[in-house]
Structure formats: C-alpha cells, structure tokens
N, C-alpha and C. Protein backbone atom coordinates (compact mmCIF):
# COMPACT_ATOMS: atom_id res chain seq x y z
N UNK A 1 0.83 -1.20 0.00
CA UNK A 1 0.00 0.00 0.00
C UNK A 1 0.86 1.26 0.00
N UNK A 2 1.62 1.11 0.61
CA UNK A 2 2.88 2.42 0.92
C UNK A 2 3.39 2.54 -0.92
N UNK A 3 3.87 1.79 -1.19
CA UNK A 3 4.44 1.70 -2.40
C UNK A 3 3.32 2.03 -3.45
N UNK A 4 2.14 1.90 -3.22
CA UNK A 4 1.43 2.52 -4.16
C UNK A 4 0.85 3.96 -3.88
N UNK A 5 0.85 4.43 -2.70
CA UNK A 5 0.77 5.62 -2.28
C UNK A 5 2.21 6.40 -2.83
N UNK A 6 3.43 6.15 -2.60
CA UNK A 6 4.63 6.85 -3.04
C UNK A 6 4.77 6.48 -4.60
N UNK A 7 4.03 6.15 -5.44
CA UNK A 7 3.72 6.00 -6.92
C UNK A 7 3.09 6.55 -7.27
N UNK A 8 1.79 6.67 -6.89
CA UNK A 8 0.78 7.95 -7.12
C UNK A 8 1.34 9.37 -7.01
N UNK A 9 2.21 9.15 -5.72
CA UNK A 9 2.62 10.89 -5.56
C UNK A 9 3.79 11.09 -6.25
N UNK A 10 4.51 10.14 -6.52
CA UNK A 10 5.62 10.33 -7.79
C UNK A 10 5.25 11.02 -8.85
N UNK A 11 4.09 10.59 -9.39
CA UNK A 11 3.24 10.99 -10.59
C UNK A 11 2.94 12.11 -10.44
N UNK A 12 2.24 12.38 -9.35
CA UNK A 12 1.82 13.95 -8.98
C UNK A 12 2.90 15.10 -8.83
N UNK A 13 3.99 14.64 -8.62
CA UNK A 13 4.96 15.33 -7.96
C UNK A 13 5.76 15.78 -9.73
N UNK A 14 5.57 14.85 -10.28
CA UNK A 14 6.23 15.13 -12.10
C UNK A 14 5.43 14.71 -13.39
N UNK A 15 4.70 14.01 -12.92
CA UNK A 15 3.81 13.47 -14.44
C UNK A 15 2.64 14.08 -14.51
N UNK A 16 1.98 14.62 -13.74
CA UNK A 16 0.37 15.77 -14.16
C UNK A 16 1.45 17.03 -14.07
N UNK A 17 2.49 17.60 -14.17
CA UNK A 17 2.75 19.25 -14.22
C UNK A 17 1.35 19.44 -15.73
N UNK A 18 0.76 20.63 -15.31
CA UNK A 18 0.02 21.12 -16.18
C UNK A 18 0.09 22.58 -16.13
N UNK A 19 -0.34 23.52 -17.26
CA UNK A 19 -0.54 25.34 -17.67
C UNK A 19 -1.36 25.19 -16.54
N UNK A 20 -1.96 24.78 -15.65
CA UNK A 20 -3.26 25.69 -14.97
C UNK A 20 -2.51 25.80 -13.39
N UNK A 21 -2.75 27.13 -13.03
CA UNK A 21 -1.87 27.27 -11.15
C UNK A 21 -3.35 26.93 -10.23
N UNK A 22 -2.66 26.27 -9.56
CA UNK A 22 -3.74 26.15 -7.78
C UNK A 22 -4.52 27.50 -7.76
N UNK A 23 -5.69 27.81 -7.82
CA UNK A 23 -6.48 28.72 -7.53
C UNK A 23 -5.84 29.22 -6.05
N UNK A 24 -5.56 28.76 -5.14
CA UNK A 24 -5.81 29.03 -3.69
C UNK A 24 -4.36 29.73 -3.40
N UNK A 25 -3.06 28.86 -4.82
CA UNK A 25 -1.57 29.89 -4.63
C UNK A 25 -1.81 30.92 -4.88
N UNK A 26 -2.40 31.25 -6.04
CA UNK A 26 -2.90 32.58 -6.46
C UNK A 26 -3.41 33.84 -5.30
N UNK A 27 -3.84 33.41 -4.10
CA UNK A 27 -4.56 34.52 -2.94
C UNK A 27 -3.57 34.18 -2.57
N UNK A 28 -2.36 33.78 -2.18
CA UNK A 28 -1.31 34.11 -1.04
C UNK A 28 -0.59 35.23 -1.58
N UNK A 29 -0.09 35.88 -0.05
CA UNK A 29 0.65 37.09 -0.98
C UNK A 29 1.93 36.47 -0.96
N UNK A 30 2.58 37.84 -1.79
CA UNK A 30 4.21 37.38 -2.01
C UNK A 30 4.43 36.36 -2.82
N UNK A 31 3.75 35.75 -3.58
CA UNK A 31 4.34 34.41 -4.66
C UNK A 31 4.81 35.08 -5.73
N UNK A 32 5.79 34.63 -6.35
CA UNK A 32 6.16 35.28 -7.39
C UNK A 32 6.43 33.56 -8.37
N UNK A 33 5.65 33.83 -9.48
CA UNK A 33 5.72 32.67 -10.47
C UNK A 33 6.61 32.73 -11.53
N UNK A 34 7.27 31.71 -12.45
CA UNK A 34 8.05 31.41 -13.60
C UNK A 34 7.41 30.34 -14.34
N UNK A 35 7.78 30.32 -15.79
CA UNK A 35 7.20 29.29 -16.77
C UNK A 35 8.37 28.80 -17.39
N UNK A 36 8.60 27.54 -17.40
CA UNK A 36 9.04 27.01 -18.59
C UNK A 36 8.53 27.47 -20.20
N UNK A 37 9.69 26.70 -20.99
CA UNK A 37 9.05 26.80 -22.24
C UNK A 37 7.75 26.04 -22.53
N UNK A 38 7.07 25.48 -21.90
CA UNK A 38 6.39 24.81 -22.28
C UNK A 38 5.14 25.46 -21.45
N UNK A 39 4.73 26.22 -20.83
CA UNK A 39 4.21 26.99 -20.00
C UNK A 39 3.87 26.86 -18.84
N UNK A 40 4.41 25.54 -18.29
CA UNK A 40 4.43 24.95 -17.23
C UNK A 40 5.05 25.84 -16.33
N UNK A 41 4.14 26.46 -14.84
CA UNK A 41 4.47 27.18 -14.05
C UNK A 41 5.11 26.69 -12.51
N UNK A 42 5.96 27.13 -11.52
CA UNK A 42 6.36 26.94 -10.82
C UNK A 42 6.61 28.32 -10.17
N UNK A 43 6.54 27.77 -8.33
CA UNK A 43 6.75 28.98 -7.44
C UNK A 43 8.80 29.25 -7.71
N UNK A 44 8.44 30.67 -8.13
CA UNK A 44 9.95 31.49 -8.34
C UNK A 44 10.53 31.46 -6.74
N UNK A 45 9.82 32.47 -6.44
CA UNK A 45 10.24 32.97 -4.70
C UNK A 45 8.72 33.59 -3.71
N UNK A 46 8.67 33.20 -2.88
CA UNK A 46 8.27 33.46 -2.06
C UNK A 46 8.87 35.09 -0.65
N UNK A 47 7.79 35.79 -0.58
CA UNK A 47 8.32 37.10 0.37
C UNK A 47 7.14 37.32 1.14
N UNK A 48 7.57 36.93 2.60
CA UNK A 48 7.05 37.20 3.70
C UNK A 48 6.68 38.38 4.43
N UNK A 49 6.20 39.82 4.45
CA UNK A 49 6.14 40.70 5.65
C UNK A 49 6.11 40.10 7.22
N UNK A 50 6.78 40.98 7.67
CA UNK A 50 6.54 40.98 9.05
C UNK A 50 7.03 42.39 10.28
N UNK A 51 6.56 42.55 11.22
CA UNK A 51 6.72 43.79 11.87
C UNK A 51 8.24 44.12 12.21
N UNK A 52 8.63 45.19 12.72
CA UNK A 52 10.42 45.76 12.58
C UNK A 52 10.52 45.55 13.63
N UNK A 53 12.38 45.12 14.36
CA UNK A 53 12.42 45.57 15.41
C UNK A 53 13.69 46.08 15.68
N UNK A 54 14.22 46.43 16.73
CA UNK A 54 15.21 46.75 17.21
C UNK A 54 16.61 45.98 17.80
N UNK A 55 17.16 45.44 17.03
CA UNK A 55 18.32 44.24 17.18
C UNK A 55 19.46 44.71 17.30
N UNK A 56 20.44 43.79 18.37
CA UNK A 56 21.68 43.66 18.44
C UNK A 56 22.27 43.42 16.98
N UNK A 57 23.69 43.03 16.94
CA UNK A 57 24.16 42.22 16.10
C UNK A 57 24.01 41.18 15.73
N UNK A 58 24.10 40.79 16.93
CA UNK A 58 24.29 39.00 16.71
C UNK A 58 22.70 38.17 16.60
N UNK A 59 21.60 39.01 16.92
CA UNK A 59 20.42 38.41 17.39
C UNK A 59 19.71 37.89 15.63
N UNK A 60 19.55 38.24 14.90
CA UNK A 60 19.21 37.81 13.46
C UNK A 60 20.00 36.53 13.64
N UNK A 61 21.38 36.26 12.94
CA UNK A 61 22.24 35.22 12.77
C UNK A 61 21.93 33.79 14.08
N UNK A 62 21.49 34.62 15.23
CA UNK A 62 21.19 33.02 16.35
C UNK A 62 19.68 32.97 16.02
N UNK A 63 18.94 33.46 15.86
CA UNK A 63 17.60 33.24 15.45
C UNK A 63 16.92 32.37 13.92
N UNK A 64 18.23 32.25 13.01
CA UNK A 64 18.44 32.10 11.97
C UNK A 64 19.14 30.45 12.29
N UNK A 65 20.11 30.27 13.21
CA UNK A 65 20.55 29.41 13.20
C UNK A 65 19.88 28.46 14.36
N UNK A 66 19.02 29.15 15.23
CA UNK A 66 17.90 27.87 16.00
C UNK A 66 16.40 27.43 14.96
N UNK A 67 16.49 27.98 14.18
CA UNK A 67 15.00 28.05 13.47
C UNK A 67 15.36 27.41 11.90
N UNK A 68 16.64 27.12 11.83
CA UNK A 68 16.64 26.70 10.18
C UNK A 68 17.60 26.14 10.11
N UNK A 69 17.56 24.67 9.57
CA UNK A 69 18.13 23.86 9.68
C UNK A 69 18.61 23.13 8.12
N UNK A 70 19.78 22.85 7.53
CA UNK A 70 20.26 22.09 6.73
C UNK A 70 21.02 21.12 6.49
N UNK A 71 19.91 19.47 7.13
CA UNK A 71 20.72 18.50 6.83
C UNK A 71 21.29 17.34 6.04
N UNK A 72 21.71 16.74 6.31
CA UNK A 72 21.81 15.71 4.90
C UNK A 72 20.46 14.76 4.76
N UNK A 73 19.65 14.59 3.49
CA UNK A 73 18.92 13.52 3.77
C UNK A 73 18.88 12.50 2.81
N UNK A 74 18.64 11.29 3.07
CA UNK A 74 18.63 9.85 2.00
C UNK A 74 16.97 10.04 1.12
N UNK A 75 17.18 10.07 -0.05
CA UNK A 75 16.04 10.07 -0.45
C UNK A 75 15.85 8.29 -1.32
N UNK A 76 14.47 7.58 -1.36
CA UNK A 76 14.24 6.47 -1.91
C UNK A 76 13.60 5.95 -3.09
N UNK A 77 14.30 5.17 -3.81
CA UNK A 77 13.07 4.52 -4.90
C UNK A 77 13.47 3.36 -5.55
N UNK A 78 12.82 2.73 -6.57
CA UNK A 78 13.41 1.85 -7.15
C UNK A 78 14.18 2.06 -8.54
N UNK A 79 14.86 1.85 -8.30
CA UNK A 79 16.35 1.41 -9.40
C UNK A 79 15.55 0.61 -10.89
N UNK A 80 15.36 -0.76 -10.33
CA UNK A 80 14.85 -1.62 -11.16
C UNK A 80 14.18 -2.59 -10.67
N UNK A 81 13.54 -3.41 -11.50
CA UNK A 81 12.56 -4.88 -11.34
C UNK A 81 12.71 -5.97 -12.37
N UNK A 82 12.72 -6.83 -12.08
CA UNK A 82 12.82 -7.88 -12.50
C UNK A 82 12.05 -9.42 -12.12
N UNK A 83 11.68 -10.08 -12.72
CA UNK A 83 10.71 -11.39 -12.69
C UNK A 83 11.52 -12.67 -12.61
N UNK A 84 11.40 -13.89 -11.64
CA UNK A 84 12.01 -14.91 -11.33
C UNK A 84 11.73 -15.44 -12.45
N UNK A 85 12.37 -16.38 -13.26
CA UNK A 85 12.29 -17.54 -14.35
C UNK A 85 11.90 -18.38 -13.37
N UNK A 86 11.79 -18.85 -12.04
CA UNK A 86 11.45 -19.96 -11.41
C UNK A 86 9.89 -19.53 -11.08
N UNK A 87 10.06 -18.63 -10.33
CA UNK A 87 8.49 -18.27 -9.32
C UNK A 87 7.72 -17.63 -10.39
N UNK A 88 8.19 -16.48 -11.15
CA UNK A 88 7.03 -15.67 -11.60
C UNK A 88 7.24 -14.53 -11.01
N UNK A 89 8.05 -14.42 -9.84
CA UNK A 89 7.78 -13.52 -8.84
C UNK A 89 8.55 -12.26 -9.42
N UNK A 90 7.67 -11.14 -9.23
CA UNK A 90 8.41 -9.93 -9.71
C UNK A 90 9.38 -9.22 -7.98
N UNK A 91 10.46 -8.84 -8.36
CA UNK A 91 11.51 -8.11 -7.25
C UNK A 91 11.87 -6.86 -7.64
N UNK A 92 11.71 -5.99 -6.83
CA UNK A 92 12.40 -4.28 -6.83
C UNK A 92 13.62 -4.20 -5.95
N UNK A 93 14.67 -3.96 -6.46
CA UNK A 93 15.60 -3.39 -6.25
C UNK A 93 15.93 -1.65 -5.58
N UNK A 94 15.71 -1.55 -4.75
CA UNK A 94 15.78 -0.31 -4.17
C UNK A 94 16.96 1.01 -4.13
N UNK A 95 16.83 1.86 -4.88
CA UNK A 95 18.30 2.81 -5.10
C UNK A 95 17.99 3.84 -4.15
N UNK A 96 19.08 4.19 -3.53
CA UNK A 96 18.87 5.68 -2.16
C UNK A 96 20.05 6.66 -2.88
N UNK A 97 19.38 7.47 -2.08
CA UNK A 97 20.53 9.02 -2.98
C UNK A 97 21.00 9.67 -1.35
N UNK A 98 21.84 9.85 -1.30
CA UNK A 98 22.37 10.73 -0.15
C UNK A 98 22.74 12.28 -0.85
N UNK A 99 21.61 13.00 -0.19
CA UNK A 99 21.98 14.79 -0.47
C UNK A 99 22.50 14.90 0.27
N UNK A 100 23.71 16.15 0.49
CA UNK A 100 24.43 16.40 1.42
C UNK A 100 23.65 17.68 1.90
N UNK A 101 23.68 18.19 2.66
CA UNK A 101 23.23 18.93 3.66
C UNK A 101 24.78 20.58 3.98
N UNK A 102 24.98 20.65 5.01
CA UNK A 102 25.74 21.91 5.17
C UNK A 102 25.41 22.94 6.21
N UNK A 103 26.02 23.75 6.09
CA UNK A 103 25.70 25.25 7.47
C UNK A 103 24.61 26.11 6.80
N UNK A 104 24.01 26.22 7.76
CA UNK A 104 22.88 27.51 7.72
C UNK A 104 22.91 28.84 7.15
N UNK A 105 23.95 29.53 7.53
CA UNK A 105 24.73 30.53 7.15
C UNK A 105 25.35 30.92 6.00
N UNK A 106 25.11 31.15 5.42
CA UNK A 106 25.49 31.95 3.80
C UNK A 106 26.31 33.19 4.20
N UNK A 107 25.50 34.27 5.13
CA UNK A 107 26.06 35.18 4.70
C UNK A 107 25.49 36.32 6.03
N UNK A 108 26.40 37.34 6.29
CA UNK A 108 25.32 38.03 7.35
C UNK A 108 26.44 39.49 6.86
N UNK A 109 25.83 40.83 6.99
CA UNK A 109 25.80 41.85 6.77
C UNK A 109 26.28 41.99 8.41
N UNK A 110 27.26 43.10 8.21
CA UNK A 110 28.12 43.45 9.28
C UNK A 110 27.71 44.16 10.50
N UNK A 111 26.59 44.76 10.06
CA UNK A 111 25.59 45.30 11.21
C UNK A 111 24.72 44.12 11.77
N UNK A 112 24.51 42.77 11.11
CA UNK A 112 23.86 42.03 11.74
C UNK A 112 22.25 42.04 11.28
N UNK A 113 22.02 42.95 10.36
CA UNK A 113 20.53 43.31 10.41
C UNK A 113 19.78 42.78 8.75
N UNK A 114 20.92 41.92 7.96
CA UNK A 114 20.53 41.10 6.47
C UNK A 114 21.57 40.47 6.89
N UNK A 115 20.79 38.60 6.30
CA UNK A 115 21.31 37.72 6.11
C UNK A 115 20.72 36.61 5.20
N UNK A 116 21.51 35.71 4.64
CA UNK A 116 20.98 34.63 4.09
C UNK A 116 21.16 33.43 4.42
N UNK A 117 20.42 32.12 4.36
CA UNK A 117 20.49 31.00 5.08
C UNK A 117 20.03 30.18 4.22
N UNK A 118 20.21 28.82 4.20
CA UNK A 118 19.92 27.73 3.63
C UNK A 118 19.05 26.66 3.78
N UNK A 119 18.69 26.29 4.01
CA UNK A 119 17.78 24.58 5.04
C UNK A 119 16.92 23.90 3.73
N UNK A 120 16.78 22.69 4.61
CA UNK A 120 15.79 21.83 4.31
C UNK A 120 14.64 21.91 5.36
N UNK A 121 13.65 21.66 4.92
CA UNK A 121 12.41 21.26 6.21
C UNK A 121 11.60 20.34 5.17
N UNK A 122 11.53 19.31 6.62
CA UNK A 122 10.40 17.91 5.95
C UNK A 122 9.25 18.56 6.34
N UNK A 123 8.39 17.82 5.25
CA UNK A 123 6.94 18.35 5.38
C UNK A 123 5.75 17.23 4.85
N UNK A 124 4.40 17.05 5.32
CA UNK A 124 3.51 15.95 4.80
C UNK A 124 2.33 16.42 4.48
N UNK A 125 2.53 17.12 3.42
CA UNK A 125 1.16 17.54 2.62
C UNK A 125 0.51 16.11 2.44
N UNK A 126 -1.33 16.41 1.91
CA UNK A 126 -2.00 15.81 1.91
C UNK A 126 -2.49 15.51 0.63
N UNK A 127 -2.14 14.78 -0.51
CA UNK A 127 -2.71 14.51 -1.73
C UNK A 127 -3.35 13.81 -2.24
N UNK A 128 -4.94 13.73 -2.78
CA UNK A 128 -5.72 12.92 -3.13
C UNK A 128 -6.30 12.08 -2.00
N UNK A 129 -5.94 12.71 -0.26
CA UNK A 129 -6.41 12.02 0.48
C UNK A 129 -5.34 10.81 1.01
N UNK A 130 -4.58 11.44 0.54
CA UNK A 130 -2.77 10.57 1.42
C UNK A 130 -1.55 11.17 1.43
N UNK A 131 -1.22 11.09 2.98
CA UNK A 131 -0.28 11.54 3.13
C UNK A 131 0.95 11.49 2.42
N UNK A 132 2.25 12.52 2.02
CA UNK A 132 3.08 12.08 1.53
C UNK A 132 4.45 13.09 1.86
N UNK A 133 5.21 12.17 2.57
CA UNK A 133 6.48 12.76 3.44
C UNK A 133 7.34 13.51 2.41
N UNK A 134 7.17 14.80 1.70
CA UNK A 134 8.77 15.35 1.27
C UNK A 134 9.51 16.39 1.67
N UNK A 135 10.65 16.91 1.63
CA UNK A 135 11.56 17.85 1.73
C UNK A 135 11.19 18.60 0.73
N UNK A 136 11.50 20.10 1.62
CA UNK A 136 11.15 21.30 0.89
C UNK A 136 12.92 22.38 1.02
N UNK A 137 13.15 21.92 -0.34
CA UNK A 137 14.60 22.94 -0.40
C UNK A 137 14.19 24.11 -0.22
N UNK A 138 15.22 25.57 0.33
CA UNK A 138 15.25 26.39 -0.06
C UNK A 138 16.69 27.46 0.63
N UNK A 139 16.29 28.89 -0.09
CA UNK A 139 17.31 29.80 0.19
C UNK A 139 16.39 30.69 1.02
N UNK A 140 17.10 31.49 1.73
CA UNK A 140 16.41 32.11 2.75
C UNK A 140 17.17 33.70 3.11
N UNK A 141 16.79 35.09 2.32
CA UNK A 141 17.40 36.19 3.14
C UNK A 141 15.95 36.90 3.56
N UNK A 142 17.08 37.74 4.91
CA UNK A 142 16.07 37.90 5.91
C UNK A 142 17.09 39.84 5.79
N UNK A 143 15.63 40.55 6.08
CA UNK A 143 16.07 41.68 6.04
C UNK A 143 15.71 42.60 7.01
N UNK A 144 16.24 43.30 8.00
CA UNK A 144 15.12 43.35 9.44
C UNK A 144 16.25 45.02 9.19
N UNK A 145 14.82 45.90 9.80
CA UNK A 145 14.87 47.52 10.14
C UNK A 145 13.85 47.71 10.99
N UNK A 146 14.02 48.95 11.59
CA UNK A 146 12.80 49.32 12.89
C UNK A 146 11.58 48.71 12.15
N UNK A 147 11.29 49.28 10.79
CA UNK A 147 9.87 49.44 10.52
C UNK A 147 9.01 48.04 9.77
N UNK A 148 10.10 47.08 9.59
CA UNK A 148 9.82 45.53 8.77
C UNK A 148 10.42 44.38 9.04
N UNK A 149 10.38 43.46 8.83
CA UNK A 149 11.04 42.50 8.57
C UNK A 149 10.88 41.70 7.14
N UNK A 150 11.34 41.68 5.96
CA UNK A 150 11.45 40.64 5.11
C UNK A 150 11.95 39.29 4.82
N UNK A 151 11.38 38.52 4.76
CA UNK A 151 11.80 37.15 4.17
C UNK A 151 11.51 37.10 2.86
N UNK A 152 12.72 36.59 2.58
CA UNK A 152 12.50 36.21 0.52
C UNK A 152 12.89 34.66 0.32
N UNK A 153 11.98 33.95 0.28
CA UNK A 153 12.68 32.63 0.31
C UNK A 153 12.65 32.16 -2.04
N UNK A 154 13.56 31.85 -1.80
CA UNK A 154 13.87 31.12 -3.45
C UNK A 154 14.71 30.24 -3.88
N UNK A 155 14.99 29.52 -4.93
CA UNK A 155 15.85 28.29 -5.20
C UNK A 155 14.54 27.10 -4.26
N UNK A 156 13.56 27.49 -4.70
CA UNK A 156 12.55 26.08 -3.95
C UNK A 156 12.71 24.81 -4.84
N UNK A 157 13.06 23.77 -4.07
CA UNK A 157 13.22 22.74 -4.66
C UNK A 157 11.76 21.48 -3.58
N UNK A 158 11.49 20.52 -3.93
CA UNK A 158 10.73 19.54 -3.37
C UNK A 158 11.47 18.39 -3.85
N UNK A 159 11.22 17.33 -3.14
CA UNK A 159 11.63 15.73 -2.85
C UNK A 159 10.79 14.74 -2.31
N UNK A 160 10.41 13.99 -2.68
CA UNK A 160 9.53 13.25 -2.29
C UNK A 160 10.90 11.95 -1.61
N UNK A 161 10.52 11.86 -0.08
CA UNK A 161 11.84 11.27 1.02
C UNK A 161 11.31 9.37 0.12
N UNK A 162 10.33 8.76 -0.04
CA UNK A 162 10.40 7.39 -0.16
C UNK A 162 9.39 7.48 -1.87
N UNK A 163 9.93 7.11 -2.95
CA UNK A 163 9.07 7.25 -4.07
C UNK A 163 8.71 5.78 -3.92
N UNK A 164 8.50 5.14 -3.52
CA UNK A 164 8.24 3.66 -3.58
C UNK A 164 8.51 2.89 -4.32
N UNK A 165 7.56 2.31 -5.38
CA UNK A 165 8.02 1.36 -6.46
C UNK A 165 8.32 2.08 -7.65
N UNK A 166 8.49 3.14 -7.31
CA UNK A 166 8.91 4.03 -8.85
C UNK A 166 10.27 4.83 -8.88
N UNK A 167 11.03 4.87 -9.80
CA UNK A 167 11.99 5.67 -9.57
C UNK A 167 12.52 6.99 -8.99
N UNK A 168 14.00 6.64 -8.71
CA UNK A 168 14.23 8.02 -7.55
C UNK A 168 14.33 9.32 -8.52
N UNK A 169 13.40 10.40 -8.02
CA UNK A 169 13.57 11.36 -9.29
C UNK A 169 14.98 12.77 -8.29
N UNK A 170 14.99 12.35 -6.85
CA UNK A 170 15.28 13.69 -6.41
C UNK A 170 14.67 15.21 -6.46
N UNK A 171 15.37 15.88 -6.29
CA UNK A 171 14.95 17.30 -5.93
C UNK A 171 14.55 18.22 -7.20
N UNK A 172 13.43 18.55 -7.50
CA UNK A 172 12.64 19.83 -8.39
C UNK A 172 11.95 20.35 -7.89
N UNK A 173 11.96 21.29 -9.36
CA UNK A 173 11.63 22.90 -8.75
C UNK A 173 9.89 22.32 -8.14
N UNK A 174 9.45 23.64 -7.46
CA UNK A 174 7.81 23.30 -6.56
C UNK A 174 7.02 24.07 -8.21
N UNK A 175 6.26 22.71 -7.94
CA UNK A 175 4.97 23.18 -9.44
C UNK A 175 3.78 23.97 -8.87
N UNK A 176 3.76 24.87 -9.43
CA UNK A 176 2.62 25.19 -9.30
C UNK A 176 1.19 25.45 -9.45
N UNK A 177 1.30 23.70 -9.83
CA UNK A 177 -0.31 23.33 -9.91
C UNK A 177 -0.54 22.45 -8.74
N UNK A 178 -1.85 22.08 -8.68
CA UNK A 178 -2.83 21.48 -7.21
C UNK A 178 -2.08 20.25 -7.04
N UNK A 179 -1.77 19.12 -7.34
CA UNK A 179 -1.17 17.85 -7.34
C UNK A 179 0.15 17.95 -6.81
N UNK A 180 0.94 19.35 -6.92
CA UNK A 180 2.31 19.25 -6.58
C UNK A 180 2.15 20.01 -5.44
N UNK A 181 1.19 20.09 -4.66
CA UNK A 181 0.79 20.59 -3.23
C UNK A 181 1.49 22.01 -3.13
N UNK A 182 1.20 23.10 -4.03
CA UNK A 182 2.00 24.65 -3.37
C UNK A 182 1.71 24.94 -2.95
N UNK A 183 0.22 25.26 -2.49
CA UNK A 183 0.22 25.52 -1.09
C UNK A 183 0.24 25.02 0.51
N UNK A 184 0.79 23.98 0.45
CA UNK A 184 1.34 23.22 1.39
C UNK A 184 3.13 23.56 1.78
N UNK A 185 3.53 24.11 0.27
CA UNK A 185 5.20 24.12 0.34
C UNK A 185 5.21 25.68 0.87
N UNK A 186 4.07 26.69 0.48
CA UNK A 186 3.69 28.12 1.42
C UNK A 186 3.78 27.84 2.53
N UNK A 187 3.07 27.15 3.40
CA UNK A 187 2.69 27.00 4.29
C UNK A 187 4.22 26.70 5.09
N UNK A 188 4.54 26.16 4.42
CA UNK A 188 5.48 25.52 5.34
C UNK A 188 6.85 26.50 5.38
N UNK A 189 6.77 27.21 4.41
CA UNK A 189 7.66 28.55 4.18
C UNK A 189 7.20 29.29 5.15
N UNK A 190 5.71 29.67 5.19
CA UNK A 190 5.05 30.52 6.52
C UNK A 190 6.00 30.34 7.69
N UNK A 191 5.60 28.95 7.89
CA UNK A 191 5.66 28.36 9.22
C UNK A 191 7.37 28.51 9.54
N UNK A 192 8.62 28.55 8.65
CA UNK A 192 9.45 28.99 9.17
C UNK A 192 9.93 30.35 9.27
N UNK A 193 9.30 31.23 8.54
CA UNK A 193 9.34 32.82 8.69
C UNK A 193 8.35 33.01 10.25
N UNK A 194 7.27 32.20 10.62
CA UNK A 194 6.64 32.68 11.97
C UNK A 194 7.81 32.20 13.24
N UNK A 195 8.36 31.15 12.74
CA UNK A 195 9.39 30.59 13.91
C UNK A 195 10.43 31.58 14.11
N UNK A 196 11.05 32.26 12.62
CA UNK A 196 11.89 32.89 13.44
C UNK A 196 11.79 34.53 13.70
N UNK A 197 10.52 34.76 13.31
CA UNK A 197 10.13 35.81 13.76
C UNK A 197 9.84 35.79 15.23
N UNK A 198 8.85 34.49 15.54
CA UNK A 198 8.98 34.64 16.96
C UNK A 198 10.50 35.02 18.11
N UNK A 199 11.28 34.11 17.70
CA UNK A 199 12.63 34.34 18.02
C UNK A 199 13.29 35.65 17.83
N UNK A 200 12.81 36.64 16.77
CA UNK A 200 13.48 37.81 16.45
C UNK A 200 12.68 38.78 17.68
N UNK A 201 11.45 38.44 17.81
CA UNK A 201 10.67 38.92 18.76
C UNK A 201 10.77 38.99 20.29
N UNK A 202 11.82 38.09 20.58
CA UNK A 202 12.11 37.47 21.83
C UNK A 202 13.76 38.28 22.23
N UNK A 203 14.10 38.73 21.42
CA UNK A 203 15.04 39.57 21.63
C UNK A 203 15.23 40.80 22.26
C-alpha cells in the first residue's frame, strides 16, 4: 500500500505538471511565479512581511541558526525490477541518494541586520487524500529595520523522502499546480518565517 501511495505521488509530484496554477496559490501574498518553455508554471520565490524591530548584532544570525536547519537527507526509490524464471515472482531493487546537507549561514551583513540561510524542512502535505512525506529545499534572506522584517525565500526545490516502487527522481523545482501541493510548500515557508520571527521577537 505504501508503495502505491509513493507512486501515485511520484506521478503527482512530475507526471500531471500542467498550464493551470492552484487557484488558492494565487490569494497568497508574495508568490512570485516562472514558466518554462512549455508553460508549465512553478513557485519562483516566495516574500514574507513581518513587523520591525530593534536588534543587536548577533540576534538575526542566532535566530536564523535555531529556526533553520540544513541537513543531509537519503532520499528512496526503485532502481529496477525484474521477474524470477522460477516463481514468476516480480523483485524491486531499491536505489537511495544521499543529499548532502551543510551550514545555515550563507552570509550576514556586518551590522547584523541582512542575512541569508539555507535549510531543508520535511513536510507531509496531503494529496488525493494521502499523506506524503517530502523535503522542501530552499534559500532564505532575511532583512530586518525598525519598521519591517522581510523574508525572501527562493531556489525552492521539493523531494519526495520514499518514491516507492517508482523511480528516484530527487529534488525539483515546486509546481505550481494542485497535485504538486503549493500551497502546502507556502505554508510551510510561513511556518518557518513565523518561527523565526517569533525568536526575532524574543530579543
């Protein structure tokens, strides 16, 4: 059952890309879209508002580095299959990919008040009524003054962590049609711009 659940969402994740965007990406703010040649659309970058505050140096860069994380992860699928000449019996061969992972930190502005960061975050959007575990790449600068805070997140990549009986495709760009869950990969962009806002807040 697993294996046919991580087949279905394989499919979803690269074989329905279609011209038409998620109605519901469309009302979030801050999306900014791109097309292939083929007119197939995907989320460009994502930009967060949030309220300004008054920071040390160092307080962006530790808030940045408790709230966003980039590690290595094994992603799964099958390689190949093949049928016994004795049994009949068909066998999958299972291939894993090791992404490497790295530091958080890109880059921080000498006042402390712009920086850029890196991470992965796992995430389990809900498709067709089943769950399905993937990693959501991205880049992350953060731009903080009395009167704002910006997040620009871009370079979004998705992964589906176990493709099951179907091959390992790795990391692409986030589609932005309904099947490739974007607004689930928002959400989850939200959810780390609220984390470390809270933290910027706590300062």
């Amino acid at each position: 059952m697993r294996a046919l659940i991580a087949a279905i969402g394989t499919t979803l994740l690269a074989g329905c890309a279609t011209n038409s965007v998620d109605e519901s990406l469309l009302n979030k703010p801050g999306v900014e879209l791109s097309s292939d040649s083929s007119g197939i659309a995907y989320i460009e970058t994502v930009e967060i508002n949030k309220p300004g505050y008054q920071l040390e140096k160092d307080d962006l860069p530790l808030c940045l580095v408790k709230n966003v994380s980039n590690p290595s992860v094994t992603l799964k699928g099958r390689s190949s299959t093949y049928v016994s000449p004795f049994t009949g019996i068909a066998y999958s061969d299972t291939e894993t990919s090791d992404v490497a992972g790295g530091e958080v930190l890109k880059y921080v502005t000498e006042d402390g008040l712009e920086a850029v960061a890196q991470g992965v975050e796992k995430y389990a959007p809900s498709s067709i009524g089943m769950t399905l575990e993937k990693y959501l790449r991205y880049s992350l600068g953060v731009k903080v003054s009395a009167n704002s805070t910006t997040y620009h997140f871009d370079k979004l990549e998705q992964a589906l962590e176990d493709a099951g009986a179907t091959s390992l495709m790795g990391f692409k760009k986030v589609g932005a049609w309904s099947s490739s869950d974007p607004v689930a990969a928002y959400s989850t962009l939200e959810s780390i711009a609220d984390r470390i806002d809270r933290c910027l807040a706590s300062r």
